[in-house]
N, C-alpha and C. Protein backbone atom coordinates (compact mmCIF):
# COMPACT_ATOMS: atom_id res chain seq x y z
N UNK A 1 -96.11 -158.90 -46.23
CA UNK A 1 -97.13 -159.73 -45.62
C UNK A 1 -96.97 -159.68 -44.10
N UNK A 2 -98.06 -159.46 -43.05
CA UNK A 2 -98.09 -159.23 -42.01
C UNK A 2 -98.05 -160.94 -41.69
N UNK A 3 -97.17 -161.30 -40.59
CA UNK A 3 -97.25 -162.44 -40.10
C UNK A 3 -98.49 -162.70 -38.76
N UNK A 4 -98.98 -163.39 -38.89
CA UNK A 4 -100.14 -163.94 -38.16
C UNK A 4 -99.95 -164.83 -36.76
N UNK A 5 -100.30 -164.29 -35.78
CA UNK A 5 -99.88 -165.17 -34.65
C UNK A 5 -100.98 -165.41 -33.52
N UNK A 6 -100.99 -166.29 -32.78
CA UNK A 6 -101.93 -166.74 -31.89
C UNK A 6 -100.52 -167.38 -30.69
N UNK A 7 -100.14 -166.67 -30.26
CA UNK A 7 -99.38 -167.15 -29.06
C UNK A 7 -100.13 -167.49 -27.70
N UNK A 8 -101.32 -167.21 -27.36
CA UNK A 8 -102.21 -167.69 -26.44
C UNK A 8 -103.04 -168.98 -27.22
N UNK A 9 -103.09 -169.38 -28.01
CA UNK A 9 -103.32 -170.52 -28.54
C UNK A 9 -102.48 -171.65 -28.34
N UNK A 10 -101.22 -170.99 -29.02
CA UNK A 10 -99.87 -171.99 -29.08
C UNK A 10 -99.75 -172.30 -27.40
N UNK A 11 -99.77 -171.12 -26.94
CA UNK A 11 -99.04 -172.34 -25.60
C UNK A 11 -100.24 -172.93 -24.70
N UNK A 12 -100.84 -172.53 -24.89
CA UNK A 12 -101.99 -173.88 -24.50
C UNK A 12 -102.15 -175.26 -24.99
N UNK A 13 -101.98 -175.30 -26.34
CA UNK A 13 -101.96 -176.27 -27.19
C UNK A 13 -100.60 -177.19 -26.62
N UNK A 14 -99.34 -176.65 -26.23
CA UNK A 14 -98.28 -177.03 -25.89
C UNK A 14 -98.67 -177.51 -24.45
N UNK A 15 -99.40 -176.77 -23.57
CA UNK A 15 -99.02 -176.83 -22.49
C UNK A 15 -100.23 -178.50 -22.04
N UNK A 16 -101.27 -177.96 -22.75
CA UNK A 16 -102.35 -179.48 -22.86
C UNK A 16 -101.45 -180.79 -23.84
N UNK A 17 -100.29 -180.65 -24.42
CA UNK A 17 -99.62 -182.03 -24.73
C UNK A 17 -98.63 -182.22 -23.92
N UNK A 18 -98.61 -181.33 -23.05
CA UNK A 18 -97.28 -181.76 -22.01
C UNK A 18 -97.72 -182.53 -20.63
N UNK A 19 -99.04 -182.01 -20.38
CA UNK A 19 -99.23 -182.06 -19.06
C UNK A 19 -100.63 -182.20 -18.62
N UNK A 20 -101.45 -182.98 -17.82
CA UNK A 20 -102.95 -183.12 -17.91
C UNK A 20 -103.12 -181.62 -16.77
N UNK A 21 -104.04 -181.45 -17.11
CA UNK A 21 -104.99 -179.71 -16.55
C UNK A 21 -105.69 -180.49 -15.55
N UNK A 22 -106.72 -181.53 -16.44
CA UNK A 22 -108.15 -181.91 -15.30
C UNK A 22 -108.26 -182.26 -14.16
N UNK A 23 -108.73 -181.77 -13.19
CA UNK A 23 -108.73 -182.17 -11.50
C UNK A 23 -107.46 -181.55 -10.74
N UNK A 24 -106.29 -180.97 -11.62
CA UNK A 24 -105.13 -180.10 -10.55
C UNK A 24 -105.84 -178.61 -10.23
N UNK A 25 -104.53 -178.79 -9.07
CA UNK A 25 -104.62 -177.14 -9.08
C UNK A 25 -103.33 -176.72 -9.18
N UNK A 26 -103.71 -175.71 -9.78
CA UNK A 26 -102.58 -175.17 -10.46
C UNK A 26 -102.59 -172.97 -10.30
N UNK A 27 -101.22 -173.19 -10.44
CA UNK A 27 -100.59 -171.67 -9.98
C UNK A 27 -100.12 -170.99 -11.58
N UNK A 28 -100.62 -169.89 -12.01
CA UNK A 28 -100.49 -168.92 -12.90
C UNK A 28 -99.41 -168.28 -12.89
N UNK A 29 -98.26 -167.81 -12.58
CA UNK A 29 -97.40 -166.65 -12.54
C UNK A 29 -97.63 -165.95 -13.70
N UNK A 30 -97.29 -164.37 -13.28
CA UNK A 30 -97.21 -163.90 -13.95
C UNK A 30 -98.69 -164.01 -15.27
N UNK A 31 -99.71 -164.16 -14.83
CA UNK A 31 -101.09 -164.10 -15.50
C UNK A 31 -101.11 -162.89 -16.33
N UNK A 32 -101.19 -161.79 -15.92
CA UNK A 32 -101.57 -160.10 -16.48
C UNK A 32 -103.07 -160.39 -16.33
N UNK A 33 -103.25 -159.46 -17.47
CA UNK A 33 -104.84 -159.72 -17.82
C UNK A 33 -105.65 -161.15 -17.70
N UNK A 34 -105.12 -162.24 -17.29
CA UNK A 34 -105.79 -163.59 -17.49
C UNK A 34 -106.01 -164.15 -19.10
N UNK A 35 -105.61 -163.46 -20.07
CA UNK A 35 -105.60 -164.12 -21.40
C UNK A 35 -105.45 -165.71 -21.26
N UNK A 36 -104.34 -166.12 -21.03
CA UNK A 36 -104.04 -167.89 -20.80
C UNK A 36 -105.28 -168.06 -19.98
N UNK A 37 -105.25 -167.88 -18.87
CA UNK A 37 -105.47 -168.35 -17.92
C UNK A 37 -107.02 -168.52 -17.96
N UNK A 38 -107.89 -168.04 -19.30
CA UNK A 38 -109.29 -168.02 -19.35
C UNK A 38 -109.63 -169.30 -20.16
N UNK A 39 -108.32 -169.49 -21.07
CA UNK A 39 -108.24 -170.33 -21.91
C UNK A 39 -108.70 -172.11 -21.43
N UNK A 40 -107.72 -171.86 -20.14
CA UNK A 40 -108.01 -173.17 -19.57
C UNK A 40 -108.29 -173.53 -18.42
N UNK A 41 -109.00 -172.43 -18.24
CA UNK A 41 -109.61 -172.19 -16.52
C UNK A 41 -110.92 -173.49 -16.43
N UNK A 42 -111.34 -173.83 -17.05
CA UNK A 42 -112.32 -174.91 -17.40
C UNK A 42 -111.99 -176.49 -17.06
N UNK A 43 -110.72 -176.17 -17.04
CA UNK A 43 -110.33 -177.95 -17.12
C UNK A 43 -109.64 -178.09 -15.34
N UNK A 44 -109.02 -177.27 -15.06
CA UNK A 44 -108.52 -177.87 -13.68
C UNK A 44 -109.09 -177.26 -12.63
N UNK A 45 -109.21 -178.10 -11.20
CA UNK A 45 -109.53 -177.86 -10.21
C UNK A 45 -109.95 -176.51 -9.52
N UNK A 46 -108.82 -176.12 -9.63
CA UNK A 46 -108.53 -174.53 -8.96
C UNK A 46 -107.36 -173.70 -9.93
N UNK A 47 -107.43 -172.85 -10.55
CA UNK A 47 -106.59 -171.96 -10.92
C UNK A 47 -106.23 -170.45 -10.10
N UNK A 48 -105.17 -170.72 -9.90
CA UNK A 48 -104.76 -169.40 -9.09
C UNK A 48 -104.25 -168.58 -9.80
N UNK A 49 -103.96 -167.68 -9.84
CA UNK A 49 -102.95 -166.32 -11.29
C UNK A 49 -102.58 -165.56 -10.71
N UNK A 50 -101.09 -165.16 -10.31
CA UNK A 50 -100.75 -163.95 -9.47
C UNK A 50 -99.62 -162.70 -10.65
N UNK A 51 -100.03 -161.48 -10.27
CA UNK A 51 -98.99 -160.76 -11.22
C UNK A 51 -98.99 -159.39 -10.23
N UNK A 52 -98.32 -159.08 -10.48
CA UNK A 52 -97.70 -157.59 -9.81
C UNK A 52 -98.13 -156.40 -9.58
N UNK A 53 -99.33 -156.42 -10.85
CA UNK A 53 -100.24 -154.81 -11.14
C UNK A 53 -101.91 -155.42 -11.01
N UNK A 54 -101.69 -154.41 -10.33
CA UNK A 54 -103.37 -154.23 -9.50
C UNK A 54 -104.13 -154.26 -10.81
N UNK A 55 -103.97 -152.96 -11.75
CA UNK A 55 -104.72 -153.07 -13.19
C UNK A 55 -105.16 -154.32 -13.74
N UNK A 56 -103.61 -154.87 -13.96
CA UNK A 56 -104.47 -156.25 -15.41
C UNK A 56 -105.10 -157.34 -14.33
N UNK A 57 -104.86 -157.02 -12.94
CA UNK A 57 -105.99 -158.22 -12.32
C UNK A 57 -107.60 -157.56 -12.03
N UNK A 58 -107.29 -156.60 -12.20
CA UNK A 58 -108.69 -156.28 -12.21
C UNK A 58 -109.34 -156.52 -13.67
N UNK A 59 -108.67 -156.55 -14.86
CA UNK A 59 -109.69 -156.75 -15.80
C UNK A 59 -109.49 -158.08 -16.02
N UNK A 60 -108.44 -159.08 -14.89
CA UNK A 60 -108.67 -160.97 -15.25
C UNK A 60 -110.13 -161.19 -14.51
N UNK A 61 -109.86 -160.43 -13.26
CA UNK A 61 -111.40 -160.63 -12.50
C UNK A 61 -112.63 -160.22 -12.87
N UNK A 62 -112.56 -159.39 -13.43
CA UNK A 62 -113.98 -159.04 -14.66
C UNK A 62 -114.31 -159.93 -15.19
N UNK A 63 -113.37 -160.58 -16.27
CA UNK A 63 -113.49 -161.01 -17.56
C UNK A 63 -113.47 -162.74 -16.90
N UNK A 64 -112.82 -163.24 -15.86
CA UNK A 64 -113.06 -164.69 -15.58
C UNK A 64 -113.67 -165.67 -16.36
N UNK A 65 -114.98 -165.13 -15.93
CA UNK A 65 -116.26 -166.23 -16.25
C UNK A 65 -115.96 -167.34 -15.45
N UNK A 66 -115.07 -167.93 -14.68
CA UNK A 66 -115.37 -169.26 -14.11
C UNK A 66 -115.17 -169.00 -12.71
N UNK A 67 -115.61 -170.06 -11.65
CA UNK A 67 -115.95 -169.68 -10.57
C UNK A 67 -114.62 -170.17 -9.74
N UNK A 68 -113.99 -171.41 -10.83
CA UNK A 68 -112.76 -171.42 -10.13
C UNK A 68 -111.09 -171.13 -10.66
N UNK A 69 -111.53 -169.80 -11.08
CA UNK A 69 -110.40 -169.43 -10.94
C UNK A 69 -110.16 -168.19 -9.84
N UNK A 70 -108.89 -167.62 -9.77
CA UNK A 70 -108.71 -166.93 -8.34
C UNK A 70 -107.54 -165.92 -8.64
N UNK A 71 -107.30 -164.17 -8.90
CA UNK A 71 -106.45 -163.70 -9.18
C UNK A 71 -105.79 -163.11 -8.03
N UNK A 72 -104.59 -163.15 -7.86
CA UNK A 72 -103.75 -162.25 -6.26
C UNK A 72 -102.65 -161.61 -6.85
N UNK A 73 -102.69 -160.11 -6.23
CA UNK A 73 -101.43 -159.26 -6.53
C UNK A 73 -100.23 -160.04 -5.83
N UNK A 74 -99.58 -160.45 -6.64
CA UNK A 74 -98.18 -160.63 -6.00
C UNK A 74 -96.87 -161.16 -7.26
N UNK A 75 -95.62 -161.42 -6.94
CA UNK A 75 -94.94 -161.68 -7.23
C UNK A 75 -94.12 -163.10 -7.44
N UNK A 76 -93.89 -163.70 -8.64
CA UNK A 76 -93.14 -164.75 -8.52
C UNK A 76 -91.96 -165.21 -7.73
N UNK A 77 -91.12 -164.21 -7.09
CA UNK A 77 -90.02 -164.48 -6.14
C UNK A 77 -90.19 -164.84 -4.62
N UNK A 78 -91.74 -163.70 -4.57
CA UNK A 78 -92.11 -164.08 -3.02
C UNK A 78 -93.43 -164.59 -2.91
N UNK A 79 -93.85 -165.99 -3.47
CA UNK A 79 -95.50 -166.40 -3.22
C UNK A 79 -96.37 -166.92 -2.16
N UNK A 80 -97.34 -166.05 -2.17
CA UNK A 80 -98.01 -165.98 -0.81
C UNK A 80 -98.74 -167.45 -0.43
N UNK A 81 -97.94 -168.65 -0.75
CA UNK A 81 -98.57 -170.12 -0.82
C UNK A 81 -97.78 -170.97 0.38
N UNK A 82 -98.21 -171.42 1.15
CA UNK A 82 -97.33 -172.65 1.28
C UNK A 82 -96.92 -173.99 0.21
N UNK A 83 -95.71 -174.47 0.86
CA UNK A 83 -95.25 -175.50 -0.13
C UNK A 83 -96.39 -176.53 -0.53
N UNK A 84 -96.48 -177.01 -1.73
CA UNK A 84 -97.14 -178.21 -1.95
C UNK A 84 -98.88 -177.85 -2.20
N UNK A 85 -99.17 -176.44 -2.12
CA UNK A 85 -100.82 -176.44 -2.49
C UNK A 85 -101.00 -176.59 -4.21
N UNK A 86 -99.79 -176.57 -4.32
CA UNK A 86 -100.45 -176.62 -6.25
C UNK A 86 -99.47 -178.13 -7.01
N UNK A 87 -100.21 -178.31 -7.54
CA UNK A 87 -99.95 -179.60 -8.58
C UNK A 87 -99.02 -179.07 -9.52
N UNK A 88 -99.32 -177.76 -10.26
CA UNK A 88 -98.50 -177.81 -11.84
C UNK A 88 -98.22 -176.27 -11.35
N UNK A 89 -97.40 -175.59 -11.46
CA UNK A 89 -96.91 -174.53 -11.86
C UNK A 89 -96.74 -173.79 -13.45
N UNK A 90 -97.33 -172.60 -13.57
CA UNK A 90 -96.99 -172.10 -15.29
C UNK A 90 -96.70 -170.91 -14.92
N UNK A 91 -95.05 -170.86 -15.97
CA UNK A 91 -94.74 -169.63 -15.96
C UNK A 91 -94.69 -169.15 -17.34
N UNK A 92 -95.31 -168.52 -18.14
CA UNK A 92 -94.98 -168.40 -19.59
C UNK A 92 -95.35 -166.64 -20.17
N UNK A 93 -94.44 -166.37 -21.16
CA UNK A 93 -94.43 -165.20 -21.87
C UNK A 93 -94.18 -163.98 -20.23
N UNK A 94 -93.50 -164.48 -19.15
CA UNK A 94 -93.19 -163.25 -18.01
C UNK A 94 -92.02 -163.07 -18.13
N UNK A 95 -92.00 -161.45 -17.86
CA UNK A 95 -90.31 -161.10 -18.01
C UNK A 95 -90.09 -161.41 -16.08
């Protein structure tokens, strides 16, 4: 029997009982393609999503659909933010 999984489900589901979305803004690490990040681009303020490869942000920025979210090549060690612009930080499923 093939096991069945929705891991972009699950941690949304986790991440909406941990923590309110609506009216923050909030920082993506490590996004890729924007999978999560489409999920709950609807509920907070501003979503930002940064990852490393030019590729999977080009198909988060395709695929968006919302006006506020926002994808940038970069890296979790060195982020191109000053302190204090984001409310919630998510780092999930990044090596």
């Amino acid at each position: 029997m093939k096991a069945k999984r929705d891991p972009e489900g699950a941690e949304v589901s986790h991440l909406l009982s941990a923590c309110e979305l609506a009216g923050k803004t909030i920082l993506e690490i490590g996004c890729g393609e924007g999978k999560l990040t489409r999920q709950y681009a609807r509920m907070p303020r501003k979503v930002v999503g940064i990852d490393p490869e030019k590729s999977d942000l080009l198909v988060a920025e395709k695929n968006k659909g919302t006006t506020n979210s926002f994808f940038i090549q970069s890296i979790g060690e060195k982020l191109p933010f000053p302190n204090g612009v984001f409310e919630i930080v998510i780092l999930a499923s990044s090596l």
